[in-house]
C-alpha atoms as a PDB file:
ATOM      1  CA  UNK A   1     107.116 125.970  91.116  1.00  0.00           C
ATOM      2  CA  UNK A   2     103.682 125.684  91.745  1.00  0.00           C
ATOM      3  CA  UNK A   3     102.344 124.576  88.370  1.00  0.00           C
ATOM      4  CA  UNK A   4     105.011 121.562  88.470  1.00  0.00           C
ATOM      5  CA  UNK A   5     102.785 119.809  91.104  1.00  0.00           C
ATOM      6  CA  UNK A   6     100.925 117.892  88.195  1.00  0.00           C
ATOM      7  CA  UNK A   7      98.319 115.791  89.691  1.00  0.00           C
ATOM      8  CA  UNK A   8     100.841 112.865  89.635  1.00  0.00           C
ATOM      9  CA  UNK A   9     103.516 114.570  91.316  1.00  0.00           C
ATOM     10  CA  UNK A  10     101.207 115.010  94.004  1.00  0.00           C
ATOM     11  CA  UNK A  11      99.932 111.566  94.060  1.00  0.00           C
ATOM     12  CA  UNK A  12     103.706 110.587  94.367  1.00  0.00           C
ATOM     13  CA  UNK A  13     104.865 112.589  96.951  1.00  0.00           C
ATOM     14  CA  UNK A  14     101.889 112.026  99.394  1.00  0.00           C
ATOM     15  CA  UNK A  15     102.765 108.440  98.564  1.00  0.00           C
ATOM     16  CA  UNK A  16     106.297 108.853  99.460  1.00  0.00           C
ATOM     17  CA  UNK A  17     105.454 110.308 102.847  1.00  0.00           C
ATOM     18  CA  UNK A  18     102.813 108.257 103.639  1.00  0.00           C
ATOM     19  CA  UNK A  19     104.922 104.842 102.973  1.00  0.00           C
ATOM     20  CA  UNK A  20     107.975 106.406 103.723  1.00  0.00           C
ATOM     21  CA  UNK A  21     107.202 107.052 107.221  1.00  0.00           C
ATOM     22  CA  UNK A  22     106.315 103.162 107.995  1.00  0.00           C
ATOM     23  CA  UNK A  23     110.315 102.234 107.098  1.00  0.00           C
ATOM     24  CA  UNK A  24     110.880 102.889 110.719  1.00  0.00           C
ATOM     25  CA  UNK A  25     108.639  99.882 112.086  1.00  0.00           C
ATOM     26  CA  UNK A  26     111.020  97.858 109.150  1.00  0.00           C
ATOM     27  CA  UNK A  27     114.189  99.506 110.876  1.00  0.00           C
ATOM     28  CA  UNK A  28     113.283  98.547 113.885  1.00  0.00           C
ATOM     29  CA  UNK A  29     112.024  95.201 113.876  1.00  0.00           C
ATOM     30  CA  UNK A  30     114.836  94.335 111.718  1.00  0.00           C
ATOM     31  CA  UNK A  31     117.190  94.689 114.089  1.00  0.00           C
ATOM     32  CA  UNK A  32     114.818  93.311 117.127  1.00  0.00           C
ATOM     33  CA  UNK A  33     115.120  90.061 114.987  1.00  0.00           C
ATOM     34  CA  UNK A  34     118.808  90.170 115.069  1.00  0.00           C
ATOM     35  CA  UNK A  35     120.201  92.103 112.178  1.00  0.00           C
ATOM     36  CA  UNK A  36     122.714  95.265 113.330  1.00  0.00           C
ATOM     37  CA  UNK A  37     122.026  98.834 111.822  1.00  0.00           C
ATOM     38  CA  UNK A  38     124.127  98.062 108.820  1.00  0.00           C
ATOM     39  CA  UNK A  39     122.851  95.092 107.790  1.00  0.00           C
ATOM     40  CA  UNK A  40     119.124  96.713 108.323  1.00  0.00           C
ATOM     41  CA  UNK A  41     120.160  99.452 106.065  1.00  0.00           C
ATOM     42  CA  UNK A  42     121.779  97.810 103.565  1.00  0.00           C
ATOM     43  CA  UNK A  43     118.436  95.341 102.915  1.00  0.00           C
ATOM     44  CA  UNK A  44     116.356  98.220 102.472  1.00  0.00           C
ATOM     45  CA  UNK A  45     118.691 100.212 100.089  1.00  0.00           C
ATOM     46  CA  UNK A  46     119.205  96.619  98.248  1.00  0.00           C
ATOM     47  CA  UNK A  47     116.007  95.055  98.316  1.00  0.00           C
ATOM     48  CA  UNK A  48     113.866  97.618  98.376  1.00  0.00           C
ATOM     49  CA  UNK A  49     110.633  96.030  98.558  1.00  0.00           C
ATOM     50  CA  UNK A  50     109.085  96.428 101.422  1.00  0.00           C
ATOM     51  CA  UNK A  51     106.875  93.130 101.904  1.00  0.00           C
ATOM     52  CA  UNK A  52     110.150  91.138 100.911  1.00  0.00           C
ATOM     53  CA  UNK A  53     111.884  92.896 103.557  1.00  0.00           C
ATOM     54  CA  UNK A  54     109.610  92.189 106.231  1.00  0.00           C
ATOM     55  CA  UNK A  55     109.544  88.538 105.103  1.00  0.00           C
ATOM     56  CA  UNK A  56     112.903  88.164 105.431  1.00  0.00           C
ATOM     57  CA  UNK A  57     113.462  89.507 108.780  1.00  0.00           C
ATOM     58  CA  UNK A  58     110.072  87.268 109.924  1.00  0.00           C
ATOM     59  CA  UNK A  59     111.775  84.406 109.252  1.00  0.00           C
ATOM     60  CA  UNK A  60     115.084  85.363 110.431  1.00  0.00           C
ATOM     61  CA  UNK A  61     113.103  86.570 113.466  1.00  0.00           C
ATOM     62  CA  UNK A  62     111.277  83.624 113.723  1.00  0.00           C
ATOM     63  CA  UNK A  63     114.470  81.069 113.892  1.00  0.00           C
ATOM     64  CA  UNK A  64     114.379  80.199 110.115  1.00  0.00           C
ATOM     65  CA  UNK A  65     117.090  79.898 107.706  1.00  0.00           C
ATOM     66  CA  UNK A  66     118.922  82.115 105.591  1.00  0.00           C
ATOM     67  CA  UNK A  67     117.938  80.063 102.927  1.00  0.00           C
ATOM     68  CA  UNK A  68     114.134  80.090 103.667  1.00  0.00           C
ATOM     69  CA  UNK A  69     114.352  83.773 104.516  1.00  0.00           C
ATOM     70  CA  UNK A  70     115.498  84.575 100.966  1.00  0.00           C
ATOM     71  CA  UNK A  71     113.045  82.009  99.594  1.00  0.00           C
ATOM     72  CA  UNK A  72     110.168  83.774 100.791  1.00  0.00           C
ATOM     73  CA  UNK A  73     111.546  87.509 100.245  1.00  0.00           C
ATOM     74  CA  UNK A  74     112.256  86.272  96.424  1.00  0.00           C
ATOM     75  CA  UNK A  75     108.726  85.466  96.154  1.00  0.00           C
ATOM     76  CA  UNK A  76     107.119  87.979  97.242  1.00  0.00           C
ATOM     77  CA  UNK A  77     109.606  90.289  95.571  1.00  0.00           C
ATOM     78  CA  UNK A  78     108.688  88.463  91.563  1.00  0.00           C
ATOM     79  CA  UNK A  79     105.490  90.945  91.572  1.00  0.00           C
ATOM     80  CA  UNK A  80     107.969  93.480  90.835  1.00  0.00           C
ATOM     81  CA  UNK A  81     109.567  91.308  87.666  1.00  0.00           C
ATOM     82  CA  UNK A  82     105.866  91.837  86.617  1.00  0.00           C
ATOM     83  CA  UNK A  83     105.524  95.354  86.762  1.00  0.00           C
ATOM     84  CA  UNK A  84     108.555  96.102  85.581  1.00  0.00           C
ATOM     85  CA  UNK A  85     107.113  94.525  81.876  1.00  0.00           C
ATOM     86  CA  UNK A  86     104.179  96.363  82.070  1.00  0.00           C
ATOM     87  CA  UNK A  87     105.889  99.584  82.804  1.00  0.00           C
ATOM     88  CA  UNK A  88     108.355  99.462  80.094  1.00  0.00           C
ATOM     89  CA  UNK A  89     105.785  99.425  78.011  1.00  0.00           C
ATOM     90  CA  UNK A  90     103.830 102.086  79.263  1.00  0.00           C
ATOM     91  CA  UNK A  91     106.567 104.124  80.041  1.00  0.00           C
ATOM     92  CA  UNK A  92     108.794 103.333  77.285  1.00  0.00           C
ATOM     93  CA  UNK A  93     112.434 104.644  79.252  1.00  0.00           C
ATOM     94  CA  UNK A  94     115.448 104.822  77.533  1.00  0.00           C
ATOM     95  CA  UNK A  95     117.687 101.828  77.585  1.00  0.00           C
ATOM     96  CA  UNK A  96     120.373 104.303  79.869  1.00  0.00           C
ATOM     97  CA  UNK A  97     117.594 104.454  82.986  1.00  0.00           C
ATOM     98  CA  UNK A  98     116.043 100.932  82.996  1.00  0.00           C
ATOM     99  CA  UNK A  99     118.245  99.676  85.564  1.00  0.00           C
ATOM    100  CA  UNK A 100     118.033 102.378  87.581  1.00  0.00           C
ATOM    101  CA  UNK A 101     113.639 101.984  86.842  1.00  0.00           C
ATOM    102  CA  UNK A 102     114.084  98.631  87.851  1.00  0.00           C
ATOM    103  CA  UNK A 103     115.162  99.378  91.302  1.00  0.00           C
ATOM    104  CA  UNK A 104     112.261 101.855  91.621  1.00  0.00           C
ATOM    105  CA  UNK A 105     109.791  99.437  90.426  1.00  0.00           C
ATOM    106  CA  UNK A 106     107.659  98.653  93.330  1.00  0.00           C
ATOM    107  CA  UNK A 107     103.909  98.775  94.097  1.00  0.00           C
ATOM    108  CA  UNK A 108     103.334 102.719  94.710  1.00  0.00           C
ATOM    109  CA  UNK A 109     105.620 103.739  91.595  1.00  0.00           C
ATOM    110  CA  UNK A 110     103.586 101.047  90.059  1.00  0.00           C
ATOM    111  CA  UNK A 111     100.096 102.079  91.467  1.00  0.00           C
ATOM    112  CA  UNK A 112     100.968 106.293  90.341  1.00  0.00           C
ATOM    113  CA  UNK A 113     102.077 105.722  86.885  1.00  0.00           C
ATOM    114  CA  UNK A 114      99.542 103.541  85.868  1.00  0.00           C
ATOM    115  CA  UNK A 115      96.717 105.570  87.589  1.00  0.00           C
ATOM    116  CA  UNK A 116      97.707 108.403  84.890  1.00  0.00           C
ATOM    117  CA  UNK A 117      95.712 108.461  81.553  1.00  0.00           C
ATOM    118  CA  UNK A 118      98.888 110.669  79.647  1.00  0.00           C
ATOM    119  CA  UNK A 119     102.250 109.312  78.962  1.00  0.00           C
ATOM    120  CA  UNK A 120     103.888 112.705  80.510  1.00  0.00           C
ATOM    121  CA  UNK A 121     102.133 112.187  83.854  1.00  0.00           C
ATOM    122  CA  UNK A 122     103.114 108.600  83.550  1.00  0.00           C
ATOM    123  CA  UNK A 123     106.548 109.220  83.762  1.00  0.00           C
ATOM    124  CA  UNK A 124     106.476 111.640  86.550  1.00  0.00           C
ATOM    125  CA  UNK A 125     104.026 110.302  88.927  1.00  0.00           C
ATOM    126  CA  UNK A 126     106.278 106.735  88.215  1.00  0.00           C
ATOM    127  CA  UNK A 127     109.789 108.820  89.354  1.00  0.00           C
ATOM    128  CA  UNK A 128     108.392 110.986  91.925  1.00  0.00           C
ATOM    129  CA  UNK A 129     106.815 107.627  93.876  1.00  0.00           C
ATOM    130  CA  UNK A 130     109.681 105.481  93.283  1.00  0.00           C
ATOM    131  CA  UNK A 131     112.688 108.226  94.266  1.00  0.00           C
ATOM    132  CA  UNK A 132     109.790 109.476  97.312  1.00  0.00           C
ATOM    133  CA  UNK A 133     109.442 106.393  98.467  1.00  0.00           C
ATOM    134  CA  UNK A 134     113.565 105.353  98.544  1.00  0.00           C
ATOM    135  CA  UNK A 135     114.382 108.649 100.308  1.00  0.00           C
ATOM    136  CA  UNK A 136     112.159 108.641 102.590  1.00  0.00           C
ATOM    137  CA  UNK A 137     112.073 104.897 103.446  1.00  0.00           C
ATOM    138  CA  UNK A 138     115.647 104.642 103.539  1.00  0.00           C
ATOM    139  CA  UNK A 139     116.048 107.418 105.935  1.00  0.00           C
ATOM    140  CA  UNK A 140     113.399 106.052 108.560  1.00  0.00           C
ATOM    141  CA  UNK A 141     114.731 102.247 108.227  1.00  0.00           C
ATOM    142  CA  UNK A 142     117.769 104.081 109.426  1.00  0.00           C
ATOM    143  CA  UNK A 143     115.879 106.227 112.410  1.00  0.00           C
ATOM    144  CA  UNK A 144     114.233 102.883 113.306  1.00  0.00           C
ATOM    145  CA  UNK A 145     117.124 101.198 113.089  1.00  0.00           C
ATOM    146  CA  UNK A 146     119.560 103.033 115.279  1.00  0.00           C
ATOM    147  CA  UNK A 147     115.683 103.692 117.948  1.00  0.00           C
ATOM    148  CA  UNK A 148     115.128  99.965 117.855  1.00  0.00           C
ATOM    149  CA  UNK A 149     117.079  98.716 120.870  1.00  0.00           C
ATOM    150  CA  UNK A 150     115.506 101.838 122.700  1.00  0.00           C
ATOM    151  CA  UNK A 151     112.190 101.189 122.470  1.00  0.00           C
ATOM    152  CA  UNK A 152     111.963  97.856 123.906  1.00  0.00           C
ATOM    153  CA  UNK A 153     109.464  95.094 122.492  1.00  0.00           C
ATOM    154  CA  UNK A 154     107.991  96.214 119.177  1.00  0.00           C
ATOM    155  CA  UNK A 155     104.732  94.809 120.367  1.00  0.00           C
ATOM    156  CA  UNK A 156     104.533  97.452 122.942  1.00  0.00           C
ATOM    157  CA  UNK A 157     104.071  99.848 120.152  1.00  0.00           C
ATOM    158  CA  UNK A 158     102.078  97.713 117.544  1.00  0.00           C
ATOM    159  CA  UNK A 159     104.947  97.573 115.308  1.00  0.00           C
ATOM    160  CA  UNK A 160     104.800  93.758 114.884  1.00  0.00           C
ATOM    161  CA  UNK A 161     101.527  94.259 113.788  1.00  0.00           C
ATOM    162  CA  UNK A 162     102.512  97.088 111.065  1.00  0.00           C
ATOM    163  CA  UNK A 163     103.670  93.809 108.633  1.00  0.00           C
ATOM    164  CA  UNK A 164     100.914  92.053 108.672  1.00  0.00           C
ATOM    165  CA  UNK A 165      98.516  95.489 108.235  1.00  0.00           C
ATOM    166  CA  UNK A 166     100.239  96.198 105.602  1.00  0.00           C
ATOM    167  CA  UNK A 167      99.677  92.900 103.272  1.00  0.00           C
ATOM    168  CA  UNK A 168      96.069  92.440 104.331  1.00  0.00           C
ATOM    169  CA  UNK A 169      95.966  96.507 102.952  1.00  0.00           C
ATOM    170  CA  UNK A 170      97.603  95.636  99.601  1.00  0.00           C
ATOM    171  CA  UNK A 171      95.474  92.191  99.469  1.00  0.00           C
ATOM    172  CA  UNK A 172      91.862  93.602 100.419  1.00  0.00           C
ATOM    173  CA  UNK A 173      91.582  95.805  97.032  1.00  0.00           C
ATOM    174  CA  UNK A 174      92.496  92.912  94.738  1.00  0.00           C
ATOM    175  CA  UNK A 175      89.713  90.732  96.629  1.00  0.00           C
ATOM    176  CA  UNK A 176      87.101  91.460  93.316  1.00  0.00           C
ATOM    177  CA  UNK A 177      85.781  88.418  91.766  1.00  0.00           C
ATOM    178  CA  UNK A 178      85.947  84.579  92.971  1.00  0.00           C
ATOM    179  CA  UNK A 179      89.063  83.656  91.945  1.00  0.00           C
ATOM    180  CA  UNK A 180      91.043  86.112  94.067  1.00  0.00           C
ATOM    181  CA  UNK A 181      88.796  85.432  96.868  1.00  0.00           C
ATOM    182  CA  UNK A 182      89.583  81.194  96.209  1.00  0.00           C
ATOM    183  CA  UNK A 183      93.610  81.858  95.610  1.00  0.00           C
ATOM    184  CA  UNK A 184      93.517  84.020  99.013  1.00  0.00           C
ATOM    185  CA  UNK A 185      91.643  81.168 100.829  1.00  0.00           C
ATOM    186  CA  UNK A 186      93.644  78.391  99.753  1.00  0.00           C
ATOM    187  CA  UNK A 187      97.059  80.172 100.478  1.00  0.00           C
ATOM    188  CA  UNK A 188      95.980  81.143 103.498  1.00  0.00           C
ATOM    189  CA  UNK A 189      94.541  77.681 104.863  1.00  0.00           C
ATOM    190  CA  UNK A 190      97.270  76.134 103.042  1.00  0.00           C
ATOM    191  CA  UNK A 191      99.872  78.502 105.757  1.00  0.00           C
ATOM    192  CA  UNK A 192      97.808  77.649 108.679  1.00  0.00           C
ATOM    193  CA  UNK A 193      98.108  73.996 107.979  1.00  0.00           C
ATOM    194  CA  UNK A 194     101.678  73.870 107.771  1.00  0.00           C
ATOM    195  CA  UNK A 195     102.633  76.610 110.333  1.00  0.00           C
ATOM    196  CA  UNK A 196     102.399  74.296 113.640  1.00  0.00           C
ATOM    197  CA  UNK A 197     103.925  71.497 111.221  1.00  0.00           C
ATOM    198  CA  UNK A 198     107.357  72.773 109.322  1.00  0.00           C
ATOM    199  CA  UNK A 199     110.577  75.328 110.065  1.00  0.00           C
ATOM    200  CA  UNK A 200     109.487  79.277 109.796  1.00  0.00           C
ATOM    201  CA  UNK A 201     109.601  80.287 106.676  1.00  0.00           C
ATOM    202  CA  UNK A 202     108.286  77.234 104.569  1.00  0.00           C
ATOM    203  CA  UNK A 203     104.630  77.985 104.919  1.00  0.00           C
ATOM    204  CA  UNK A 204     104.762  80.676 102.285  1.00  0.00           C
ATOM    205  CA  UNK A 205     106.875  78.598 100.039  1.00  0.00           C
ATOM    206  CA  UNK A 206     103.734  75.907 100.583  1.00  0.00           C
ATOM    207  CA  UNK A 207     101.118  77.872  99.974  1.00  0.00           C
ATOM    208  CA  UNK A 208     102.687  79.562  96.693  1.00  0.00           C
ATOM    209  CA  UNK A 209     102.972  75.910  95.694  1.00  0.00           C
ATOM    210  CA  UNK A 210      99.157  74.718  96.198  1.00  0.00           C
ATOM    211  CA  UNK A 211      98.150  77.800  94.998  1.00  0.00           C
ATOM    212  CA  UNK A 212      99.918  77.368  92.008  1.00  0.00           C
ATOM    213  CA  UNK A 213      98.537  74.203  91.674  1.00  0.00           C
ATOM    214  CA  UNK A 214      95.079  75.246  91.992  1.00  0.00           C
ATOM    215  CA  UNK A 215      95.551  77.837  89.590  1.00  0.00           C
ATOM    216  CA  UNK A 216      96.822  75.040  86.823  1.00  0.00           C
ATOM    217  CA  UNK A 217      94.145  73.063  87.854  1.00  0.00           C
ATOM    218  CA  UNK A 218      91.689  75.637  87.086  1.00  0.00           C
ATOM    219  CA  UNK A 219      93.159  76.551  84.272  1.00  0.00           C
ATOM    220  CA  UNK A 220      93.149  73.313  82.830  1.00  0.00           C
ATOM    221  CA  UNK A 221      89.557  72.636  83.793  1.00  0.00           C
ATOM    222  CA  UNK A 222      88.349  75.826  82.051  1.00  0.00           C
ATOM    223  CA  UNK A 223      90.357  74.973  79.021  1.00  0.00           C
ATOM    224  CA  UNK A 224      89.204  71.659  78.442  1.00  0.00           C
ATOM    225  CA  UNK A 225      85.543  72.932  79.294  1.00  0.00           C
ATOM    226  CA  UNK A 226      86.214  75.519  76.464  1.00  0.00           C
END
């Protein structure tokens, strides 16, 4: 039993803990903004991406619209359209499991498999991340679902906090080099601007837009420097 904990496998199951555990600030904030147990459940079972999850209940939470709440979960959630490519060809699946990959795909089943130098450790340390992370996930949205309306204002506990922790964690490692530094100063002065200014919600749609900008800009600029 022992000698199946390949380095990956363990990788992917302290992942799965360690992530796993934080679905109950999603459960209950979720339904603090106004979603019931169900509907909490359901997102995270569904969506399964945790930053699109907790951009969607923000701006639910915050008085936006469904439309702007899906708006800003869909992109934050096109990351994953991303990996998915470069997994398939790292991993190569059969054509039978690729749907089934695809709902797995997210940034710590990402983040294992492509730590791995061999194929074989690939492919575990990709399915022992992904299914780690759903299990365990799903089962604390639900605990922090159902706890929610017991323990009073999230704040109390620093769970409306645990959100915004969590991007500046994923964001803070990709911070080498100046363009990174420039896209993450732009979008973020570019949300500050409009925050005061426009419905909840619409700041991130904003910001994806100037920052795309920028980024064609730039790349124009470099290519006609070429």
């Amino acid at each position: 039993m022992l000698s199946r904990l390949t380095p990956a496998v363990r990788m992917g199951l302290s992942i799965a803990l360690a992530v796993g555990v934080y679905g109950i600030s999603f459960g209950a904030l979720s339904v603090t903004a106004g979603l019931n147990v169900w509907q909490t459940c359901a997102l995270s079972a569904l969506m399964f991406t945790g930053g699109s999850q907790f951009a969607f209940i923000g701006v639910i939470g915050g008085g936006g619209t469904g439309a702007a709440a899906w708006a800003a979960a869909t992109l934050l959630g096109v990351r994953n359209g991303i990996y998915g490519m470069q997994l398939k060809a790292l991993i190569r699946p059969p054509a039978k499991l690729i749907p089934l990959m695809a709902q797995l795909t997210i940034d710590e089943s990402t983040a294992t498999a492509t730590a791995q130098e061999d194929h074989d450790e690939r492919v575990r340390g990709f399915w022992t991340a992904g299914v780690g992370v759903y299990v365990m996930w799903n089962t604390f949205t639900l605990i922090g679902a159902l706890a929610g309306n017991a323990i009073g204002d999230p704040g109390q506990w620093g769970l409306d906090g645990a959100a915004v922790a969590a991007f500046l964690g994923l964001l803070w490692p990709r911070l080498h080099g100046r363009d990174p530094v420039a896209i993450a100063v732009i979008a973020a002065a570019a949300t500050l601007i409009a925050l005061p200014l426009v419905p909840p919600g619409i700041p991130v749609l904003i910001a994806a837009a100037v920052t795309a900008a920028w980024w064609a800009w730039r790349r124009q600029r470099t290519a006609v420097a070429g």
